[in-house]
N, C-alpha and C. Protein backbone atom coordinates (compact mmCIF):
# COMPACT_ATOMS: atom_id res chain seq x y z
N UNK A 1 0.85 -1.17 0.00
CA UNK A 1 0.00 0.00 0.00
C UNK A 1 0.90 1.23 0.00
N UNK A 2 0.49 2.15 -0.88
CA UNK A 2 1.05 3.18 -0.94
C UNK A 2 0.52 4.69 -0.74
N UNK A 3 0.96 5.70 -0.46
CA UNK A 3 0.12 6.70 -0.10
C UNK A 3 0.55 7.98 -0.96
N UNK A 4 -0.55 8.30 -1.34
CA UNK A 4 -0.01 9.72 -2.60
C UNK A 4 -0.54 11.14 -2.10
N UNK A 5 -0.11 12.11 -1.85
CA UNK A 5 0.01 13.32 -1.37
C UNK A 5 -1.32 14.14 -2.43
N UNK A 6 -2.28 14.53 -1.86
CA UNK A 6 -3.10 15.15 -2.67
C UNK A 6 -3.31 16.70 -1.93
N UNK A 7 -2.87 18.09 -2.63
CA UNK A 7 -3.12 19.30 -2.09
C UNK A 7 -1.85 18.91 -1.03
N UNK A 8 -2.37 20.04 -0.02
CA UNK A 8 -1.26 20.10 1.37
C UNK A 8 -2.08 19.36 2.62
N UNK A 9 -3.24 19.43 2.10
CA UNK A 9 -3.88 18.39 3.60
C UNK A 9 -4.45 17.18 3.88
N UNK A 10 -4.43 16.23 2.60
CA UNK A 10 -4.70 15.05 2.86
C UNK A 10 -3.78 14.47 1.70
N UNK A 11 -3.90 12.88 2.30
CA UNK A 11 -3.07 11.86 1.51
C UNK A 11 -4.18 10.76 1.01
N UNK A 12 -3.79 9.81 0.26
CA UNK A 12 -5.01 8.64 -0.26
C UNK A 12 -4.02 7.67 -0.58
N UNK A 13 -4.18 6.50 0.04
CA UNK A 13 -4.00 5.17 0.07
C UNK A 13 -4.49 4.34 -1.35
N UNK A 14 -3.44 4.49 -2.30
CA UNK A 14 -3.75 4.20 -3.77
C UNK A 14 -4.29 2.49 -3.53
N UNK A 15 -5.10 1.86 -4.16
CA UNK A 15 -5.51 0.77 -4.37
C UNK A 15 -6.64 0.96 -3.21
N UNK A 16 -6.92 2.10 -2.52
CA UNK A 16 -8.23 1.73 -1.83
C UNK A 16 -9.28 2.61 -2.14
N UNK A 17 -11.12 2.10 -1.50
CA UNK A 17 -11.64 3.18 -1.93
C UNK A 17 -11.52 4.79 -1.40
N UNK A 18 -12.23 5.54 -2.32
CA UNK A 18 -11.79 7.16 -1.66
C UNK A 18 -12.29 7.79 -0.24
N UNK A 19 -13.30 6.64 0.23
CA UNK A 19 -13.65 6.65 1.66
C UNK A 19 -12.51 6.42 3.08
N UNK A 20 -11.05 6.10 2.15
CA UNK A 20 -9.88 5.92 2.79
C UNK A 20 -9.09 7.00 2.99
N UNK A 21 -9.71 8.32 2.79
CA UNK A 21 -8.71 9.48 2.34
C UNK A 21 -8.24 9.51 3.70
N UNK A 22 -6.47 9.69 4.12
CA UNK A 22 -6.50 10.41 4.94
C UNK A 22 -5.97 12.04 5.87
N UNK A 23 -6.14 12.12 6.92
CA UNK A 23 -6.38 13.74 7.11
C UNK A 23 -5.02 13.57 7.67
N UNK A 24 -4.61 15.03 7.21
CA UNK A 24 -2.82 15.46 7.67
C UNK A 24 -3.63 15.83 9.69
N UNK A 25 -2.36 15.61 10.25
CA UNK A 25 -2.64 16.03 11.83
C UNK A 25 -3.73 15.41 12.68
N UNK A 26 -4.04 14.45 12.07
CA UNK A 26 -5.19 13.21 12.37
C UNK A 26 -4.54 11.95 11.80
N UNK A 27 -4.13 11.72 10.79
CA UNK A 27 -3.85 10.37 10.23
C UNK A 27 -2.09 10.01 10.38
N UNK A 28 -1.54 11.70 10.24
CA UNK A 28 -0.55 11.44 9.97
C UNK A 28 0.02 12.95 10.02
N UNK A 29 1.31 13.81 10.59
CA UNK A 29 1.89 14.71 10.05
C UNK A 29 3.02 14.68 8.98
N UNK A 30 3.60 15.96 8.81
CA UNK A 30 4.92 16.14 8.15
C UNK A 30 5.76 16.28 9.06
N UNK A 31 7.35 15.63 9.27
CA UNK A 31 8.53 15.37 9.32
C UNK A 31 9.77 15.33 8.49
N UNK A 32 9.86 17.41 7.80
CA UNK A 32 10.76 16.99 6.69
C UNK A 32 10.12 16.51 5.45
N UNK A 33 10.89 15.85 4.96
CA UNK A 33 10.74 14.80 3.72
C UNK A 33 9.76 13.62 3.96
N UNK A 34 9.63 13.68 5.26
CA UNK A 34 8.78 12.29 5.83
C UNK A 34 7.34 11.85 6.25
N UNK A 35 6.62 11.57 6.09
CA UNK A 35 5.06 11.34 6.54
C UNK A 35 5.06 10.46 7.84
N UNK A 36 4.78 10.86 8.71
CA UNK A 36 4.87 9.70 9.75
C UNK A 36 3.34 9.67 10.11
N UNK A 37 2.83 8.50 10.20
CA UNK A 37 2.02 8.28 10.72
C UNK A 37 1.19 8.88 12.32
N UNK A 38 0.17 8.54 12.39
CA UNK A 38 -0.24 8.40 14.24
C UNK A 38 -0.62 7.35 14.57
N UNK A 39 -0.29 7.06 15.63
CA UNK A 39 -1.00 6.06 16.60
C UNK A 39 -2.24 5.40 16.04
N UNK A 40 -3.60 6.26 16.43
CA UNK A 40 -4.64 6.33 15.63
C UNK A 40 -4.68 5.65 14.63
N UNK A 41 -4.22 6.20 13.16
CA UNK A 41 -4.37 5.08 11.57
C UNK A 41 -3.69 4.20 11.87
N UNK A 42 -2.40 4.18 12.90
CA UNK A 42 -1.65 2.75 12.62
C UNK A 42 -2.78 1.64 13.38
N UNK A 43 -3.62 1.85 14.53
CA UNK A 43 -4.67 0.99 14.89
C UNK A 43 -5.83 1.00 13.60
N UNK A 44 -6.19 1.96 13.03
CA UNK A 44 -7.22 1.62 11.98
C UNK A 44 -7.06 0.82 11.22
N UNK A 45 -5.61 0.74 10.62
CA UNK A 45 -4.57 0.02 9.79
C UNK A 45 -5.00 -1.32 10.27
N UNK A 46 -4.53 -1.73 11.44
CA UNK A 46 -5.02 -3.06 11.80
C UNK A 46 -3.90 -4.07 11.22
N UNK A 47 -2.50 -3.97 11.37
CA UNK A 47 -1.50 -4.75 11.34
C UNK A 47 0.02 -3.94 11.35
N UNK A 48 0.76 -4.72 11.71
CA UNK A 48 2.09 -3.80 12.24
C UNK A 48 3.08 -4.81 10.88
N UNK A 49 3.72 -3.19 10.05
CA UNK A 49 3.87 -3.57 8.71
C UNK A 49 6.13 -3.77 9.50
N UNK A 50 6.68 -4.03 10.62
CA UNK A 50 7.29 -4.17 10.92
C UNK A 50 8.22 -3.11 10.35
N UNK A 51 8.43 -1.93 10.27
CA UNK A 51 8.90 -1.33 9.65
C UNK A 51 9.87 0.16 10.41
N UNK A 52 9.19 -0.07 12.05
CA UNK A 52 10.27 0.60 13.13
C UNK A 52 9.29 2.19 13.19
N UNK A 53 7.71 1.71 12.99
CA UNK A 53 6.86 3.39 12.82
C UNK A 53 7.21 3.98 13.90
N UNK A 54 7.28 5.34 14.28
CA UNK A 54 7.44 6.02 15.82
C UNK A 54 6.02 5.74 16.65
N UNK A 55 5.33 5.89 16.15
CA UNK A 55 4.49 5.47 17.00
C UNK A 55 3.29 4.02 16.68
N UNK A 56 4.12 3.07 16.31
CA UNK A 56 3.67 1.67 16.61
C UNK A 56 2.95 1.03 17.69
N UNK A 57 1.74 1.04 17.41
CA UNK A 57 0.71 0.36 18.61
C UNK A 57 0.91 -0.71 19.23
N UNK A 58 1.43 -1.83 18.14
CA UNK A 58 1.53 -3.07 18.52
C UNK A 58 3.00 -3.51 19.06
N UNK A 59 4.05 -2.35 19.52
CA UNK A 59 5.28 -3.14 20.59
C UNK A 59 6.14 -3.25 19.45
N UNK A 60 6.10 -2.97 17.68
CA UNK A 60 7.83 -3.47 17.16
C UNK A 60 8.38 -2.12 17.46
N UNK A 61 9.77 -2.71 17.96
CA UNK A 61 10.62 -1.43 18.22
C UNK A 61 11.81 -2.41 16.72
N UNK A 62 12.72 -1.53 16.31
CA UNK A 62 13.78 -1.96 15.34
C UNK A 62 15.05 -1.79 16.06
N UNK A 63 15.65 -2.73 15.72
CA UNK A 63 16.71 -3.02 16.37
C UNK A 63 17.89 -1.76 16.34
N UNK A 64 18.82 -1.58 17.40
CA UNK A 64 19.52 -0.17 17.28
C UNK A 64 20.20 -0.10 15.67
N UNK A 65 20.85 -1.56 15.76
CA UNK A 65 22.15 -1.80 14.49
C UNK A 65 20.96 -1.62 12.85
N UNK A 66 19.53 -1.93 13.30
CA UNK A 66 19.21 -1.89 11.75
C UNK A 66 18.77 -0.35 11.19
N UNK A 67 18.81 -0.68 9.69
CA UNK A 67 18.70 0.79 9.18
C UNK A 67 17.19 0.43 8.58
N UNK A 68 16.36 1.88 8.30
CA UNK A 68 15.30 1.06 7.50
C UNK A 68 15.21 0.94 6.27
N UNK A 69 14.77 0.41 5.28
CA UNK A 69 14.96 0.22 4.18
C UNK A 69 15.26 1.14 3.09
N UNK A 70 15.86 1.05 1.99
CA UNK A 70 16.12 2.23 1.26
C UNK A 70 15.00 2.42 0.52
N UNK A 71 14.81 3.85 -0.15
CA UNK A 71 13.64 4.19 -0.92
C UNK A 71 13.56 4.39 -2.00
C-alpha cells in the first residue's frame, strides 16, 4: 500500500476506496521529507507492517544496528 500526497492536507491510500482518504494532523503529520504516521491510523490500519513506525501500537521497536529500508 502506498500513499499519494493530494493538495497540502490530505493523503489517499492508492488501491483503496476514496472513503480511505486520509487527514494530515489526524492520520498522519509532516517530518521533513517524511510522513509519519499516528498512533490512531496505525490501529485503523489493523497490522504492524514491521517497519520501526514512531508510534507503533503493537510493541515493534527496530533493532539499534538496523537501518530502514532504502527508498
Amino acid at each position: 500500500m502506498s500513499v499519494r500526497l493530494i493538495s497540502g492536507a490530505t493523503a489517499v491510500m492508492t488501491g483503496t476506496p476514496d472513503t480511505n482518504q486520509l487527514v494530515e494532523g489526524e492520520d498522519f503529520y509532516r517530518e521533513g521529507p517524511y510522513i509519519v504516521f499516528t498512533e490512531k491510523y496505525l490501529k485503523k490500519r489493523g497490522y504492524c507492517c514491521e517497519s520501526g513506525c514512531r508510534h507503533c501500537p503493537y510493541g515493534f521497536r527496530r533493532k539499534e544496528n538496523d537501518q530502514a529500508l532504502p527508498r
